[in-house]
C-alpha atoms as a PDB file:
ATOM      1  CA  UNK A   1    -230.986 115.643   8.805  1.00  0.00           C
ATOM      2  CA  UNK A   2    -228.034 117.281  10.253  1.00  0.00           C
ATOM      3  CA  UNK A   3    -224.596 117.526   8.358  1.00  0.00           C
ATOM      4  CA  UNK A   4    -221.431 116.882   9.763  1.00  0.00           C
ATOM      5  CA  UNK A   5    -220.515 119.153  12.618  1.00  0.00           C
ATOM      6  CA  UNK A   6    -217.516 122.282  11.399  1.00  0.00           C
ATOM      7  CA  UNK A   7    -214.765 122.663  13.671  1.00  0.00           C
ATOM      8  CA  UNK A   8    -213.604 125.542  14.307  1.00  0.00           C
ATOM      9  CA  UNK A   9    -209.624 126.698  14.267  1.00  0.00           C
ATOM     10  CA  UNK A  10    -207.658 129.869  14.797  1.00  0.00           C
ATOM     11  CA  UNK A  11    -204.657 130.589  13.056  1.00  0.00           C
ATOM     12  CA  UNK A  12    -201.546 133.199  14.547  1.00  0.00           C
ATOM     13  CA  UNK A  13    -202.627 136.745  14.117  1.00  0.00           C
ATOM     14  CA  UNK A  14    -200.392 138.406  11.795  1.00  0.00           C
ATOM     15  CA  UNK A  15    -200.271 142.169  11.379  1.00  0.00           C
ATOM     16  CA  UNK A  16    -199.277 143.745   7.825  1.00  0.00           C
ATOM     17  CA  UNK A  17    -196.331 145.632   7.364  1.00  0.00           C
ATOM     18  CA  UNK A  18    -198.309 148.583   6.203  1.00  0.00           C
ATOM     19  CA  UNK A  19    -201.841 149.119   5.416  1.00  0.00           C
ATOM     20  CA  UNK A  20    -201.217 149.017   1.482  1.00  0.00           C
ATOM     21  CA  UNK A  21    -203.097 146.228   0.036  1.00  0.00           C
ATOM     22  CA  UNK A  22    -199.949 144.407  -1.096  1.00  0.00           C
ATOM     23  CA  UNK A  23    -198.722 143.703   2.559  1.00  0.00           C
ATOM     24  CA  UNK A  24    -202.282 143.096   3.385  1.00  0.00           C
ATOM     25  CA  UNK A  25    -202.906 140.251   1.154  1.00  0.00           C
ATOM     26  CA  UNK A  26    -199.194 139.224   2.134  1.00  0.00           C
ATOM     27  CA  UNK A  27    -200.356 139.113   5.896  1.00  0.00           C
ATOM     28  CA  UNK A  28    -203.014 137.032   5.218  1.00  0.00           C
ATOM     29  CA  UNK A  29    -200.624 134.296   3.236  1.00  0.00           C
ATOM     30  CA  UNK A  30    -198.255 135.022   6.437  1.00  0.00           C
ATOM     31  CA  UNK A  31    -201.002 133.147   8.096  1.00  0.00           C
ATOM     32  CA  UNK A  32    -202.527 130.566   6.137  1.00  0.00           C
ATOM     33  CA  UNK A  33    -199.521 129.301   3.555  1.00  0.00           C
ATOM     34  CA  UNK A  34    -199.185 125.776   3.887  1.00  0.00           C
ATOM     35  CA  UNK A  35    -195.785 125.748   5.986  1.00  0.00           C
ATOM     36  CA  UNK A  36    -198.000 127.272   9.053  1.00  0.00           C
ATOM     37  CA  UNK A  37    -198.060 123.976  11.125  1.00  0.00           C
ATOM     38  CA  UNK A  38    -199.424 124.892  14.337  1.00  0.00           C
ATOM     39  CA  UNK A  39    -202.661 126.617  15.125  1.00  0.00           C
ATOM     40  CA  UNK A  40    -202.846 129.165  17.590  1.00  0.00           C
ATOM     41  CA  UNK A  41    -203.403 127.027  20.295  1.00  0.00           C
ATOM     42  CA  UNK A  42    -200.813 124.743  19.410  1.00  0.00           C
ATOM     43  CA  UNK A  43    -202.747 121.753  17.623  1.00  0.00           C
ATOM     44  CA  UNK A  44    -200.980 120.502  14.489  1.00  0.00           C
ATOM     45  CA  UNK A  45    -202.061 121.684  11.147  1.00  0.00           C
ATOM     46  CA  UNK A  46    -201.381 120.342   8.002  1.00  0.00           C
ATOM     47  CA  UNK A  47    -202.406 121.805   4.876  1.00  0.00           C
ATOM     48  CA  UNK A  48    -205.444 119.623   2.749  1.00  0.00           C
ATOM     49  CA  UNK A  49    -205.942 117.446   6.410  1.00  0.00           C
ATOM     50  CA  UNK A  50    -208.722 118.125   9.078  1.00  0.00           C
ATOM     51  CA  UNK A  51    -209.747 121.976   9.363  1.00  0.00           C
ATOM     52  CA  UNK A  52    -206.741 123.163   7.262  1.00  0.00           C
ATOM     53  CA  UNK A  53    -207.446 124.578   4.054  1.00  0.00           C
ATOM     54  CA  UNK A  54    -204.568 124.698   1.078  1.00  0.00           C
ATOM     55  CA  UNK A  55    -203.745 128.162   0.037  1.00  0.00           C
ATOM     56  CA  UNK A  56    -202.169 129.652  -2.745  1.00  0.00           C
ATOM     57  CA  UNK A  57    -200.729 132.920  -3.540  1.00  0.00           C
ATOM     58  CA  UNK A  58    -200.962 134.567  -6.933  1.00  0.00           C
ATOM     59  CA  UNK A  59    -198.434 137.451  -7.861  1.00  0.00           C
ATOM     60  CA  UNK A  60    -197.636 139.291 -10.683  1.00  0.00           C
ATOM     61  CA  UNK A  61    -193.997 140.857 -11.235  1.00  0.00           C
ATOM     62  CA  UNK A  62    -193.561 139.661  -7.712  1.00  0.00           C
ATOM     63  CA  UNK A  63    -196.725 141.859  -6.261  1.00  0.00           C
ATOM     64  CA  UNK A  64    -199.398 139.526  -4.715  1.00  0.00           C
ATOM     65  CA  UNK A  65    -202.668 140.196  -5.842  1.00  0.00           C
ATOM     66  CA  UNK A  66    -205.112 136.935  -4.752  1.00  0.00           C
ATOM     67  CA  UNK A  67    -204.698 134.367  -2.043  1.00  0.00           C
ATOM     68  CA  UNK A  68    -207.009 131.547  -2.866  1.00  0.00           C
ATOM     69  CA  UNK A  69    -207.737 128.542  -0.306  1.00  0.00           C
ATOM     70  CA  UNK A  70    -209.224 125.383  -1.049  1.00  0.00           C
ATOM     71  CA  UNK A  71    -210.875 123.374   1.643  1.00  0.00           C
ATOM     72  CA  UNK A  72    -209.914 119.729   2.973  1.00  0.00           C
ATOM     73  CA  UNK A  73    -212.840 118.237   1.907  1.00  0.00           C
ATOM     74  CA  UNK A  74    -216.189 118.463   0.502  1.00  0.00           C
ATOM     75  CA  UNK A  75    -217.636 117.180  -2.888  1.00  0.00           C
ATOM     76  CA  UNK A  76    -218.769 121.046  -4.322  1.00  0.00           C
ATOM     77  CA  UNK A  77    -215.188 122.012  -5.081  1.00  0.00           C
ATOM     78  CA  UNK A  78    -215.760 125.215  -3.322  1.00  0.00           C
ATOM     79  CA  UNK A  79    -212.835 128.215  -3.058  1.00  0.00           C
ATOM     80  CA  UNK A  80    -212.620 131.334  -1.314  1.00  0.00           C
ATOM     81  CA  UNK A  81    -210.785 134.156  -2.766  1.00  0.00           C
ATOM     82  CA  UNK A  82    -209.244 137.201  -0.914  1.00  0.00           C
ATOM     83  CA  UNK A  83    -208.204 139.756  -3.509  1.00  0.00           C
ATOM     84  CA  UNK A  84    -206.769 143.339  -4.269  1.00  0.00           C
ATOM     85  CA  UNK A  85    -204.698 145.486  -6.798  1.00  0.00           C
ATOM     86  CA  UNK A  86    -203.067 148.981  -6.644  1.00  0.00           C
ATOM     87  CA  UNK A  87    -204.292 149.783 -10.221  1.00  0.00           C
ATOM     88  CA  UNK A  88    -207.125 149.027 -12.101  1.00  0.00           C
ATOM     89  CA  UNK A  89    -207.058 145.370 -13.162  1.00  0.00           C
ATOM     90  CA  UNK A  90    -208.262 144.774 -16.466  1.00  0.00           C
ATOM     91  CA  UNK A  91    -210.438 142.946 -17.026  1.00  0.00           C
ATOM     92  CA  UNK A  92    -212.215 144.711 -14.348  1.00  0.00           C
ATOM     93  CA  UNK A  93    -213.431 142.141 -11.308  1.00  0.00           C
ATOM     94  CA  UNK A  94    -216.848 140.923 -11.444  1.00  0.00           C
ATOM     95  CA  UNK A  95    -218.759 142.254  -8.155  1.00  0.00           C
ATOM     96  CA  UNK A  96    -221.574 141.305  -6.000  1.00  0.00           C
ATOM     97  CA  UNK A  97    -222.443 144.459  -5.345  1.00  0.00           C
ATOM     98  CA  UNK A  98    -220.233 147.125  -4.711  1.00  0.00           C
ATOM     99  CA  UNK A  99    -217.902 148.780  -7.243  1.00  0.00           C
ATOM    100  CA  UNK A 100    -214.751 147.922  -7.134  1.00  0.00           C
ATOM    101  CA  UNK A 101    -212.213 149.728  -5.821  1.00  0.00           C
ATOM    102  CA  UNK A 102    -208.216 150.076  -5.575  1.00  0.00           C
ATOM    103  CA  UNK A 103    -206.576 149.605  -2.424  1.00  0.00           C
ATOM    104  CA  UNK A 104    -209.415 147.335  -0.893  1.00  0.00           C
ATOM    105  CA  UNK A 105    -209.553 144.181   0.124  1.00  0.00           C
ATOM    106  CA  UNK A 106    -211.943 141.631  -1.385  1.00  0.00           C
ATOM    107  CA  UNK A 107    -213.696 138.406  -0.564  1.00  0.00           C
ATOM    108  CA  UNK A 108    -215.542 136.025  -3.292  1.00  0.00           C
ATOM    109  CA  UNK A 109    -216.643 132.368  -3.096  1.00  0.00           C
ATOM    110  CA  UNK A 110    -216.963 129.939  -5.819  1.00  0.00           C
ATOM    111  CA  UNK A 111    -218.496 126.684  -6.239  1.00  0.00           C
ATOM    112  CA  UNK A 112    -217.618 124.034  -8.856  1.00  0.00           C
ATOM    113  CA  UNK A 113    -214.424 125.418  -9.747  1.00  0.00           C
ATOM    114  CA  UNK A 114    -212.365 124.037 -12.458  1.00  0.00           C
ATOM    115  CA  UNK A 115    -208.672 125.276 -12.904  1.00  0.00           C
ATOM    116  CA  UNK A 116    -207.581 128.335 -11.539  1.00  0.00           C
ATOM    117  CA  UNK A 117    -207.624 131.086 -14.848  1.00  0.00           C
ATOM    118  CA  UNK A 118    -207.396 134.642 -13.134  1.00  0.00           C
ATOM    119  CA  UNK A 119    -208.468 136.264  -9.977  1.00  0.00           C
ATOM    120  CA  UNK A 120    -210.244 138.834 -11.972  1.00  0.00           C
ATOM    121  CA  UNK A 121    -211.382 137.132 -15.301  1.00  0.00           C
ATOM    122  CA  UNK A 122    -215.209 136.894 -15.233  1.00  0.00           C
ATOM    123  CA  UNK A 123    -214.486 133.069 -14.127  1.00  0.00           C
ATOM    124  CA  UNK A 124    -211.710 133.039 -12.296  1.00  0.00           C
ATOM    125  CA  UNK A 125    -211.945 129.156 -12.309  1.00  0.00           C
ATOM    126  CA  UNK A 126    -212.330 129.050 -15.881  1.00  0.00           C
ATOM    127  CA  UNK A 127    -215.563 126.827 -14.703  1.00  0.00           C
ATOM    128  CA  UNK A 128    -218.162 127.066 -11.568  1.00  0.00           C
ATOM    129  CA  UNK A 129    -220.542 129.354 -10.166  1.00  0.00           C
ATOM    130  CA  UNK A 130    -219.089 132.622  -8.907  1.00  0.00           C
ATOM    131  CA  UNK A 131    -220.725 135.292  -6.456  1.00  0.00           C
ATOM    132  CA  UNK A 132    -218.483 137.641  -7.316  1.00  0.00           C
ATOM    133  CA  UNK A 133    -216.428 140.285  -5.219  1.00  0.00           C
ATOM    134  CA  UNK A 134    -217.336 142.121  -2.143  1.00  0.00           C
ATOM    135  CA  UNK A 135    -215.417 144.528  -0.321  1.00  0.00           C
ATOM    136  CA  UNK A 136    -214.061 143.966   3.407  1.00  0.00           C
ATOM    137  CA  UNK A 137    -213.919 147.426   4.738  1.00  0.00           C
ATOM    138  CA  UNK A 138    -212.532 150.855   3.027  1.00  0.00           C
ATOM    139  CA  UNK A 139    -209.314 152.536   4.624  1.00  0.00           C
ATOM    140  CA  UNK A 140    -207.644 150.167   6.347  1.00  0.00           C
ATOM    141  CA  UNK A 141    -205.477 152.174   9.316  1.00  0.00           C
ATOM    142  CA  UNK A 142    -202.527 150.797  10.634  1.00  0.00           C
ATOM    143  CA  UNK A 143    -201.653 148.670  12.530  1.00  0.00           C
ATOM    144  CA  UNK A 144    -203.700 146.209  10.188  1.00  0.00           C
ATOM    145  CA  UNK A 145    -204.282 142.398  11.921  1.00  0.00           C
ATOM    146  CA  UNK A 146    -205.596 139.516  10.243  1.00  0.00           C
ATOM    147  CA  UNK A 147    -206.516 136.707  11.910  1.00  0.00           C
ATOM    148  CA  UNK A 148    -208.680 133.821   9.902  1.00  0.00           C
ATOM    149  CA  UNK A 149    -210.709 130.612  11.384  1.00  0.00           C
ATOM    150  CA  UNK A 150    -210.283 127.681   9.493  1.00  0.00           C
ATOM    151  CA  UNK A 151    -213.033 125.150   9.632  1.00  0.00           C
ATOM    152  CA  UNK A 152    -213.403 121.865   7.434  1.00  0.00           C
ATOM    153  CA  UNK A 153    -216.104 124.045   5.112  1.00  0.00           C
ATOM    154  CA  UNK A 154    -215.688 127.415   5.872  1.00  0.00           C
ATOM    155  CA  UNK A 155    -213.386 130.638   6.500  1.00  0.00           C
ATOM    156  CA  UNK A 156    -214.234 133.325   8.636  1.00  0.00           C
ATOM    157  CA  UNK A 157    -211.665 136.538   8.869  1.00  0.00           C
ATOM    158  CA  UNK A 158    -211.576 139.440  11.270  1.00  0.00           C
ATOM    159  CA  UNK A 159    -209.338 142.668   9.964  1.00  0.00           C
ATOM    160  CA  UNK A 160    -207.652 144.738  13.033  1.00  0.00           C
ATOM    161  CA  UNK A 161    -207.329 148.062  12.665  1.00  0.00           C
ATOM    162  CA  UNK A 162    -205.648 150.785  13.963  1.00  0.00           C
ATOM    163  CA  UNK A 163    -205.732 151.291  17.491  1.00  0.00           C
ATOM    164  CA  UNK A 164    -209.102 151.357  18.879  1.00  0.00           C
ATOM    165  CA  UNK A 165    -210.329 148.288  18.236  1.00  0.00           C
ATOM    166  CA  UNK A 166    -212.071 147.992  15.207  1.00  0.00           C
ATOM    167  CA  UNK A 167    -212.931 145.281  13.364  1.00  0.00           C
ATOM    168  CA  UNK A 168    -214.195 144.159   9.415  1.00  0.00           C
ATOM    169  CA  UNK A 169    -215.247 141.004   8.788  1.00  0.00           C
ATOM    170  CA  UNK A 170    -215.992 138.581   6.240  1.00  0.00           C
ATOM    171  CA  UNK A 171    -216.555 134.585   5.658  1.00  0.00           C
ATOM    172  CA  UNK A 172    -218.127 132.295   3.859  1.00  0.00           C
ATOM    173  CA  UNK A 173    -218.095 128.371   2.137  1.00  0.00           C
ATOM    174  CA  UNK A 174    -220.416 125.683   2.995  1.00  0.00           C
ATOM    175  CA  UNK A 175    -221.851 127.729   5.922  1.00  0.00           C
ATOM    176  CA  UNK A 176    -225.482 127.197   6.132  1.00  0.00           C
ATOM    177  CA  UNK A 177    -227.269 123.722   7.328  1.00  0.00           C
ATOM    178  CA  UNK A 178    -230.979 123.341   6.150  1.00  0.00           C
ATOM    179  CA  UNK A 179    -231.781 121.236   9.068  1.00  0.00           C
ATOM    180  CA  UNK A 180    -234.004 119.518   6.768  1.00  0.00           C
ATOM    181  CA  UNK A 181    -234.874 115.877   4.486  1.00  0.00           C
ATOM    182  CA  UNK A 182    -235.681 117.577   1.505  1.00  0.00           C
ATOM    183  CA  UNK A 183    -233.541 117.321  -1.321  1.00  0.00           C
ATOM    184  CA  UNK A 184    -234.897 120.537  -3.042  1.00  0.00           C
ATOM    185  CA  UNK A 185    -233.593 122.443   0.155  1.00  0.00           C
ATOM    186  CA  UNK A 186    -230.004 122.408  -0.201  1.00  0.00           C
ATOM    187  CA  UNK A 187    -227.036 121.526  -3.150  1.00  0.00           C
ATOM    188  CA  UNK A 188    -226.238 117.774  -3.820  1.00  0.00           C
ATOM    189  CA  UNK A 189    -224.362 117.632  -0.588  1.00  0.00           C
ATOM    190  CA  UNK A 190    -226.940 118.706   1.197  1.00  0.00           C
ATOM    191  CA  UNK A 191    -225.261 122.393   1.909  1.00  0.00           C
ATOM    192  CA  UNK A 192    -226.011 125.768   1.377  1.00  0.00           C
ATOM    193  CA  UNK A 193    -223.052 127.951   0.234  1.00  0.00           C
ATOM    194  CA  UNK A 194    -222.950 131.389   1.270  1.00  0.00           C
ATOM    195  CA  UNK A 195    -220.762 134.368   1.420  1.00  0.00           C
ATOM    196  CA  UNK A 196    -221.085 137.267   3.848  1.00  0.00           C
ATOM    197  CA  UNK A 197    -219.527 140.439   4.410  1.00  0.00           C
ATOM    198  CA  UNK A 198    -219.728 143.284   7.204  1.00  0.00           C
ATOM    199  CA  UNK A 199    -219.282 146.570   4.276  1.00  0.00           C
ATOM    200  CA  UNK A 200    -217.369 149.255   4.321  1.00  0.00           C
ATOM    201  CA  UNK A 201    -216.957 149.978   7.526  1.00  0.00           C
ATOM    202  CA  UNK A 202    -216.378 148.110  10.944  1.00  0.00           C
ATOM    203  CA  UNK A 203    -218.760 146.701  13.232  1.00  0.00           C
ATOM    204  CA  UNK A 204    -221.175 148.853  15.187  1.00  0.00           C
ATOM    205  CA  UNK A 205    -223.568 147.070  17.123  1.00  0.00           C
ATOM    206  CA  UNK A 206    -222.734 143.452  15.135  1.00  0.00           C
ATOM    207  CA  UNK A 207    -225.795 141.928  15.907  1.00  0.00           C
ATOM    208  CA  UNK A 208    -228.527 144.713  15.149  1.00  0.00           C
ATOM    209  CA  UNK A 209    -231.003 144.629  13.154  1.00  0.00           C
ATOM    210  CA  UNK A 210    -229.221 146.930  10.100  1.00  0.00           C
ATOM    211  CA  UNK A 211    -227.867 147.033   6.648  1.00  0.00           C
ATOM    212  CA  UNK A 212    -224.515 148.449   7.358  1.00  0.00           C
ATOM    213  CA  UNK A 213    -221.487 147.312   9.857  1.00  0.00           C
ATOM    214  CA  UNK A 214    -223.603 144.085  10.785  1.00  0.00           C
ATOM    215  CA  UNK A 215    -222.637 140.434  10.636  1.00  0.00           C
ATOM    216  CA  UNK A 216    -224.142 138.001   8.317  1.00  0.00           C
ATOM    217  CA  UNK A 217    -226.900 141.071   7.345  1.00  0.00           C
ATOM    218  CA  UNK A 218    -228.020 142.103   3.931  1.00  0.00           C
ATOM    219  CA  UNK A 219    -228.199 145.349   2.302  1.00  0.00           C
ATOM    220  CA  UNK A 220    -228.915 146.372  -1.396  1.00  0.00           C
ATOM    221  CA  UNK A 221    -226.433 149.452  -1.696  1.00  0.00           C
ATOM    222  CA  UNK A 222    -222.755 149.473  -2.469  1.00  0.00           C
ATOM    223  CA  UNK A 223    -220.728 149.663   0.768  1.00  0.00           C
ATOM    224  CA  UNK A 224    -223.672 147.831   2.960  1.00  0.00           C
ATOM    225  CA  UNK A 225    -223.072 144.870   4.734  1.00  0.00           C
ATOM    226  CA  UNK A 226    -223.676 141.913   2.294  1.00  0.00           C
ATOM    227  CA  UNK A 227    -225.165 138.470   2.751  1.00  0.00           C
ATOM    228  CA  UNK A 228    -225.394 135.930   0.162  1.00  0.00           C
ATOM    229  CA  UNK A 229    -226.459 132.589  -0.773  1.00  0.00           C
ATOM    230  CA  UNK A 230    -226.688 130.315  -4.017  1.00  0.00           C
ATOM    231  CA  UNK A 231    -229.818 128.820  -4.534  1.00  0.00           C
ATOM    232  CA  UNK A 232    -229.202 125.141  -4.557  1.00  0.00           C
ATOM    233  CA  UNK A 233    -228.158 123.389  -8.338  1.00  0.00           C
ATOM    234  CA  UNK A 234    -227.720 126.701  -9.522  1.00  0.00           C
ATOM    235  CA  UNK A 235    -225.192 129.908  -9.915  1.00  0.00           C
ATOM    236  CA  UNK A 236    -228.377 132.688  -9.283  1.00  0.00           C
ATOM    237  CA  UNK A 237    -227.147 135.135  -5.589  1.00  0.00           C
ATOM    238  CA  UNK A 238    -230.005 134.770  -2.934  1.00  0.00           C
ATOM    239  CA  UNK A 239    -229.930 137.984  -0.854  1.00  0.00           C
ATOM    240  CA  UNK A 240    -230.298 136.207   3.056  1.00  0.00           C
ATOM    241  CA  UNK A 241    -230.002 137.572   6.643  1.00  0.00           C
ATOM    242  CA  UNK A 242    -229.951 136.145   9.704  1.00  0.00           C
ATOM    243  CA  UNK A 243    -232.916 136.455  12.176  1.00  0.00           C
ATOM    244  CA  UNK A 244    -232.729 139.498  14.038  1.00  0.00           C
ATOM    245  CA  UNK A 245    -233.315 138.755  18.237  1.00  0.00           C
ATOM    246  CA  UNK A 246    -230.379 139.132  19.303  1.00  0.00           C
ATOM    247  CA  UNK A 247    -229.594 142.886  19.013  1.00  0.00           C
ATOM    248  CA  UNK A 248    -228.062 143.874  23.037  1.00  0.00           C
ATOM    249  CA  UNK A 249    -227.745 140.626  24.313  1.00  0.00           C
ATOM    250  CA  UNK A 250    -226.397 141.234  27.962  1.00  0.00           C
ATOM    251  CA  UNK A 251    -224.079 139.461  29.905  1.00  0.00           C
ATOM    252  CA  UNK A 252    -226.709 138.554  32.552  1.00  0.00           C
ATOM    253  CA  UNK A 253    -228.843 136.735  29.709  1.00  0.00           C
ATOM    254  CA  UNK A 254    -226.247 134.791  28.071  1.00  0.00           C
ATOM    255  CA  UNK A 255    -224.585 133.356  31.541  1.00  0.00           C
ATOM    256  CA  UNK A 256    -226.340 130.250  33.685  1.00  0.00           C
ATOM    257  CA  UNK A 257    -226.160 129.946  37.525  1.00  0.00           C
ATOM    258  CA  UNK A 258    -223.075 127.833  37.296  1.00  0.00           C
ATOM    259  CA  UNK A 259    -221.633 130.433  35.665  1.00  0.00           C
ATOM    260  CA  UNK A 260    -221.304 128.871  32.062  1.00  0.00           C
ATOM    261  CA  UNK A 261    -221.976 130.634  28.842  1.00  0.00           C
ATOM    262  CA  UNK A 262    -224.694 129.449  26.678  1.00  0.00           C
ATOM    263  CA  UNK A 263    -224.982 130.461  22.775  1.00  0.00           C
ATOM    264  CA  UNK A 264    -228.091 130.978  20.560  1.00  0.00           C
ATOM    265  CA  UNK A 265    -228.319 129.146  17.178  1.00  0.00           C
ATOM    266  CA  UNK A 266    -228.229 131.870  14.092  1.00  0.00           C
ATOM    267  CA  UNK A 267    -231.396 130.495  11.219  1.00  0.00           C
ATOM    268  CA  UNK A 268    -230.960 132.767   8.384  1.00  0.00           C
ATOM    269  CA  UNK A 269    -233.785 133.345   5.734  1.00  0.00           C
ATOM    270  CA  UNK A 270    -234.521 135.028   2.453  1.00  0.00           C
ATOM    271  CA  UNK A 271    -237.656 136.713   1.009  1.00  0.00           C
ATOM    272  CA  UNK A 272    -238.962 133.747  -0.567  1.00  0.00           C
ATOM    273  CA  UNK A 273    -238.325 131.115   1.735  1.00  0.00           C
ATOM    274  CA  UNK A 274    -235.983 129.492   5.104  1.00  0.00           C
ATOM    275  CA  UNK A 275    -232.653 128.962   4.454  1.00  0.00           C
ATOM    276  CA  UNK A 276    -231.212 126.824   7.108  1.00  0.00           C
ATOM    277  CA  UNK A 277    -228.681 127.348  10.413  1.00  0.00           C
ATOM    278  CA  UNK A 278    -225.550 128.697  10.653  1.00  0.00           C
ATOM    279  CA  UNK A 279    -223.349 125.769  11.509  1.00  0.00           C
ATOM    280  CA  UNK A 280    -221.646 125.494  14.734  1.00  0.00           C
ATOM    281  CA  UNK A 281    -221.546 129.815  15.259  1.00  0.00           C
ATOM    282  CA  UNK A 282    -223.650 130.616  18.379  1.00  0.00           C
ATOM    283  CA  UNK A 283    -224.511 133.729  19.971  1.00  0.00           C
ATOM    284  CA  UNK A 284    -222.941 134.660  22.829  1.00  0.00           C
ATOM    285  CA  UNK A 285    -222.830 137.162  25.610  1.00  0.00           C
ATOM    286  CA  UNK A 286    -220.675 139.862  25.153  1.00  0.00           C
ATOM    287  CA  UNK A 287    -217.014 139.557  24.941  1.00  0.00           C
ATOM    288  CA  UNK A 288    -213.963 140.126  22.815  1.00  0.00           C
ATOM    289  CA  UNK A 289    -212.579 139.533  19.285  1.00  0.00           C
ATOM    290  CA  UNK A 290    -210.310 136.579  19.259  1.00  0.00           C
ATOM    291  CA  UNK A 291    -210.464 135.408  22.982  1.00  0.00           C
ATOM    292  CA  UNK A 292    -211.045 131.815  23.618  1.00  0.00           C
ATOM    293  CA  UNK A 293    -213.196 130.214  25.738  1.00  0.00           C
ATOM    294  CA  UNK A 294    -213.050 127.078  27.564  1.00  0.00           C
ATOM    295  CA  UNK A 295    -215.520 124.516  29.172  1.00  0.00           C
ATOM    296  CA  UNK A 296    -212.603 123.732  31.481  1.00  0.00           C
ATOM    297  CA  UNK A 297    -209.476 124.845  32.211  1.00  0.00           C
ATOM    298  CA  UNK A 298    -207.561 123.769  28.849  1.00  0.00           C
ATOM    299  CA  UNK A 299    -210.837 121.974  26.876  1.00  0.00           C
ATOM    300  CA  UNK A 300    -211.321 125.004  24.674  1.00  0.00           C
ATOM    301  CA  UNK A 301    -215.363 125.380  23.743  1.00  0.00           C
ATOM    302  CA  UNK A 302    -214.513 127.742  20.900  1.00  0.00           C
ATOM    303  CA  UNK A 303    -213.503 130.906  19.620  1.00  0.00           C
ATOM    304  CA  UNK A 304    -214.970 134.615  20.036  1.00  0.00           C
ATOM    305  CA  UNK A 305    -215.668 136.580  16.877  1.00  0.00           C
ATOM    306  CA  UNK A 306    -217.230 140.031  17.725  1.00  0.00           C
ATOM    307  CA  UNK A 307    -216.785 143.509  16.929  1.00  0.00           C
ATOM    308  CA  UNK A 308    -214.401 144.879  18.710  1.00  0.00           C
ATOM    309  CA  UNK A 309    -210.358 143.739  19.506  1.00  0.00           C
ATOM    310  CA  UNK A 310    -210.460 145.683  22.503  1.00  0.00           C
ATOM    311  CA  UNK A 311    -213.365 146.250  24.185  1.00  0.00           C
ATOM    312  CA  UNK A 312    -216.496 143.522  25.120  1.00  0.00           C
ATOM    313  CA  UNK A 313    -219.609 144.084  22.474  1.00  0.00           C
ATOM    314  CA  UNK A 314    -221.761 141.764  19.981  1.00  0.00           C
ATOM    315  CA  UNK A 315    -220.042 138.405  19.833  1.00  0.00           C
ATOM    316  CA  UNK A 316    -220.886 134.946  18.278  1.00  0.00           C
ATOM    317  CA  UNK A 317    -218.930 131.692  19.227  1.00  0.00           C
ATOM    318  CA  UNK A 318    -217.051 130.235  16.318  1.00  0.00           C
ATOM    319  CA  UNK A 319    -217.551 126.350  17.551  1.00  0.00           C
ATOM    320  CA  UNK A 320    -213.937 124.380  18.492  1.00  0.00           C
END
């Protein structure tokens, strides 16, 4: 049985002062604190209500370190984390699987969280299930971008930067469907909470068949692209990927007669068994980070996430 179909919305791209982690973290409260009351295409948000998430920003002596969201709804008490530091914290984050480092930006996902403790205590919810941290790229170049997708469930980010178009990304929440009737197959809600992350560096073919610079791919190694899910009722990290056939998609096979653009459902798996669908994130042809596409003129269909800002490559439709 089918959940509840995610909505996708994009917020105002906001570009960091510099590409220190401080202004980075600040960019990305720039576009999600709860006084942001428009999306980008001009639909009200309000913060806890629809697709809009409540954020808060943690600081110490005035320097943010952690930006922290926490969805409209859902009964898991899910949060997504976006973190960073200058210095070695201490205690030291927990990690997925990469080490952590200074001067990077972070992503982590937790489920059942109690009260907020500290970004970097082992729970930083004092209570819940915790994935851990996982980087979002290395150096981040100037001019650094950030623009996020809010969806009832989930967040999904793409990082600008520099010049020619490149592009780290990261997401997760209640992202996976398991398109199934069997209560063993997903959490209480019926969902499957996942977090995913595209490494160390930006995208490079987004939709091949690899461990590094992919989306929603797994790889065992510090700095690979990560992919995770919690098996349901329980804190243990599944490794997952997505199926692979949809590495070079060309325009020509992703565009009807009429002229319309179709998209391809993404079913993701692990080792030891099927995981479920991506919900409402379709593959597309090949277009450009951040453009939006319409059924008609001013009836949006969705949003593009793919690997480049500037140039058409690997995309996905993030579902309006």
């Amino acid at each position: 049985m089918s959940l509840p179909a995610l909505h996708h919305r994009k917020l105002v791209t906001t570009t960091a002062t510099t590409n220190g982690i401080t202004d980075v973290l600040d960019a990305i409260w720039a576009a999600v604190q709860p006084s942001v009351t428009t999306y980008a295409d001009g639909s009200t948000r309000t913060a806890g209500s629809g697709t809009a998430w409540t954020w808060t920003r943690y600081q110490a002596a005035g320097v943010t370190q952690a930006v922290y969201g926490t969805p409209p709804t859902g009964s898991l008490a899910q949060r997504i984390l976006f973190v960073g530091a200058t210095t070695n914290p201490t205690p030291t984050p927990t990690m997925l699987i990469d080490t952590w480092s200074n001067n990077r930006l972070h992503i982590g996902l937790v489920k059942n969280a109690g009260t907020f403790n500290a970004w970097n205590a082992a729970s930083p919810f004092t209570t819940g299930q915790f994935t851990g941290y996982t980087m979002i790229g290395t150096t981040l170049t100037s001019p650094v971008t950030i623009t996020i997708f809010e969806s009832e469930e989930t967040i999904q980010i793409g990082v600008g930067i520099g010049t020619a178009g490149g592009v780290h990304g990261a997401g997760g929440g209640a992202i996976i469907d398991p398109d199934t009737n069997d209560a063993v197959d997903g959490e209480s809600d019926g969902r499957i909470y996942g977090l995913w992350t595209g490494g160390s560096s930006t995208f490079n073919t987004m939709l091949n068949n690899a461990a590094t610079n992919t989306f929603m791919n797994h790889g065992a190694s510090s700095t690979n692209s990560h992919f995770v899910t919690f098996a349901p009722g329980t804190g243990t990290i599944v490794p997952t990927a997505r199926e692979n056939f949809y590495f070079s998609i060309t325009a020509a096979q992703r565009t009807t007669r009429a002229g319309k653009f179709p998209g391809t459902p993404l079913y993701v798996t692990s080792t030891s068994n099927w995981v479920g669908r991506v919900r409402e994130i379709r593959v597309i042809r090949p277009a450009i980070f951040g453009q939006r596409l319409d059924t008609t003129l001013g009836t949006i269909k969705g949003y593009v996430y793919a690997q480049s800002t500037s140039t058409n490559g690997d995309a996905v439709l993030l579902e309006y």
